[in-house]
C-alpha atoms as a PDB file:
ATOM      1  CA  UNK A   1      21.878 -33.265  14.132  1.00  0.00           C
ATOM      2  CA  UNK A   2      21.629 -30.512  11.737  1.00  0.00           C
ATOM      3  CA  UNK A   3      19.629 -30.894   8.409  1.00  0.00           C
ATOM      4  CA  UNK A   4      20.906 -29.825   5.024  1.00  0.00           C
ATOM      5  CA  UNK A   5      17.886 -28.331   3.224  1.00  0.00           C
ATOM      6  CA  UNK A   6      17.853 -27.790  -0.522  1.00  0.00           C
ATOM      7  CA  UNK A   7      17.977 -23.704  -0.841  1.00  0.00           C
ATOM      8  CA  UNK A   8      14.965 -24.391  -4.016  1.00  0.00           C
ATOM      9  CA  UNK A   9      12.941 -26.490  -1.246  1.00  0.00           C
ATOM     10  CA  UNK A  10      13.647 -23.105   1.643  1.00  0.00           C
ATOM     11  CA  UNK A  11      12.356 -20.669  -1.130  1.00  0.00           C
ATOM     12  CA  UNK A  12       9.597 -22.609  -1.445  1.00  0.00           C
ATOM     13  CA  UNK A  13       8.832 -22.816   2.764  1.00  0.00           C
ATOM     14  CA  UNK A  14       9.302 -18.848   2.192  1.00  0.00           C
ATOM     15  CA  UNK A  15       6.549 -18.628  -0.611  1.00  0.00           C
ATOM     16  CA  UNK A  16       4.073 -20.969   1.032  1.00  0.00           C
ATOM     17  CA  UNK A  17       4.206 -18.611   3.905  1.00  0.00           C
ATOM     18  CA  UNK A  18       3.628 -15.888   2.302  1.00  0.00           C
ATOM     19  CA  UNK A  19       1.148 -17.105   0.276  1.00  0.00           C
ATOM     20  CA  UNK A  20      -0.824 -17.612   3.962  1.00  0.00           C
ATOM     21  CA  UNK A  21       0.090 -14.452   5.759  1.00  0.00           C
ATOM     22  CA  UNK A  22       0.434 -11.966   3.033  1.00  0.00           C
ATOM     23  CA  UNK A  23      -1.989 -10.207   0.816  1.00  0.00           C
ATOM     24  CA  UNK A  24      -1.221 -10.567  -2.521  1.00  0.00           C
ATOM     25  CA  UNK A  25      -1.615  -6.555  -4.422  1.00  0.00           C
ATOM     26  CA  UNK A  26       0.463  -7.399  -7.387  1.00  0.00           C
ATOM     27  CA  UNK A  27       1.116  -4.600  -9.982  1.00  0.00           C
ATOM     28  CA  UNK A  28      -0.520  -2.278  -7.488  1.00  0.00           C
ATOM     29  CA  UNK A  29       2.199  -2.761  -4.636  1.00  0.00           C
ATOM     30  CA  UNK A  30       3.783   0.517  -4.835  1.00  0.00           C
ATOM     31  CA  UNK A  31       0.400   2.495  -4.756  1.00  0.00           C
ATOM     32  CA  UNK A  32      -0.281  -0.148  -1.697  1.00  0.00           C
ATOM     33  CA  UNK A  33       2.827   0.644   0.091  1.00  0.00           C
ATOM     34  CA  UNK A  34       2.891   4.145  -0.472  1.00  0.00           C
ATOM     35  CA  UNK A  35      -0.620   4.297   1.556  1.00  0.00           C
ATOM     36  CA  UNK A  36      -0.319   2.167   4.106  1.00  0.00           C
ATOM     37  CA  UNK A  37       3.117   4.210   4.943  1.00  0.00           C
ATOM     38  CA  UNK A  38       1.535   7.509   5.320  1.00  0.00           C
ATOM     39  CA  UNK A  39      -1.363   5.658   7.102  1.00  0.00           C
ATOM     40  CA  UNK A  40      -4.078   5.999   4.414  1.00  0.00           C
ATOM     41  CA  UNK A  41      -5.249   2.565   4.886  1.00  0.00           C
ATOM     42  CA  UNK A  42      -4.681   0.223   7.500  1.00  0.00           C
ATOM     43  CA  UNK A  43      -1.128  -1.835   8.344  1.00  0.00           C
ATOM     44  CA  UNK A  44      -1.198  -5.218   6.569  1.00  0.00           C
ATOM     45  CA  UNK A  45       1.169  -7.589   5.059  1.00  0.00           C
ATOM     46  CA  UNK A  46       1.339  -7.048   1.707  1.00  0.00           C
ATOM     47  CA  UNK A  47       3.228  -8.780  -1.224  1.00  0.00           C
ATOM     48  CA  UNK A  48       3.448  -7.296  -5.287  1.00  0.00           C
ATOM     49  CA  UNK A  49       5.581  -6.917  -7.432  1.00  0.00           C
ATOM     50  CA  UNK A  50       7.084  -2.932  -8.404  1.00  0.00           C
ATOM     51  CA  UNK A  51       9.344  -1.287 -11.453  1.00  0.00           C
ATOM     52  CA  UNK A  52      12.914  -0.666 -10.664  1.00  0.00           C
ATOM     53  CA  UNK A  53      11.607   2.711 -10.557  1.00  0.00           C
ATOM     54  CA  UNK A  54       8.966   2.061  -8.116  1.00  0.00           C
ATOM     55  CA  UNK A  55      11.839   0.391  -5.484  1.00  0.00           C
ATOM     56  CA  UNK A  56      13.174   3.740  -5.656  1.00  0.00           C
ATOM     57  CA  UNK A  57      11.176   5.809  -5.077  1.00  0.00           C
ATOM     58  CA  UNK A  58       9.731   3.724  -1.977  1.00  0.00           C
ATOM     59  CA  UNK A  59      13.075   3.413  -0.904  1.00  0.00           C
ATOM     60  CA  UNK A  60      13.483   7.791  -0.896  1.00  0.00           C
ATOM     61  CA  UNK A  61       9.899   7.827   0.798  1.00  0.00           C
ATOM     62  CA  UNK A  62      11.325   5.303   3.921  1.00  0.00           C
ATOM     63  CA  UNK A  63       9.421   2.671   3.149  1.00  0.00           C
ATOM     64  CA  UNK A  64      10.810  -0.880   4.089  1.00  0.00           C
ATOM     65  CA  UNK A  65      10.589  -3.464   2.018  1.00  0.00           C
ATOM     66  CA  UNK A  66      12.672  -6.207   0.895  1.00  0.00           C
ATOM     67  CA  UNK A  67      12.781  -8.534  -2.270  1.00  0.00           C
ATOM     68  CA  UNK A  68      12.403 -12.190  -2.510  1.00  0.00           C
ATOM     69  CA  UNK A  69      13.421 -14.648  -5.674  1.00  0.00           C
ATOM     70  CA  UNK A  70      10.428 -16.120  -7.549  1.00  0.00           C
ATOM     71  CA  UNK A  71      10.699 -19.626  -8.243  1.00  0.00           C
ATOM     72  CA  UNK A  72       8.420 -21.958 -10.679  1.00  0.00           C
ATOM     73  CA  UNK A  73       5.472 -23.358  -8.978  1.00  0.00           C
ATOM     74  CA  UNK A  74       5.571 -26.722 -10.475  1.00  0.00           C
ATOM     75  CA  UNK A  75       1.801 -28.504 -11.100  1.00  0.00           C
ATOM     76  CA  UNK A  76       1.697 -31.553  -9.121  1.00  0.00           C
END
């Protein structure tokens, strides 16, 4: 029997997990990315936030990334 999930309650799954598994580099995502591309620092998950202008330019050096929606953490 398949489940109908709430797409706000799946974004949520998505954030909790990264939350666990990702390193959170915020502003500094781009600088981040950029090094751990040309092997500067060591591979890790990473998460941040960058500029339009930033996503560019990572995207013309190769690197991979992808963008998620933010969503309101509600306080319990």
């Amino acid at each position: 029997m398949k489940e109908d999930m709430d797409p706000h309650r799946a974004l949520q799954l998505v954030h909790e997990y990264l939350d666990r598994h990702f390193e959170d580099v915020g502003a500094e995502f781009y600088k981040e990315a950029l090094k751990i591309h040309y092997g500067e620092v060591e591979k890790r998950n990473i998460k941040g936030t960058a500029t339009a202008e930033e996503e560019v330019i990572l995207k013309e050096e190769g690197v991979q990334f992808f963008k998620i929606p933010t969503i309101k953490r509600l306080l319990n």
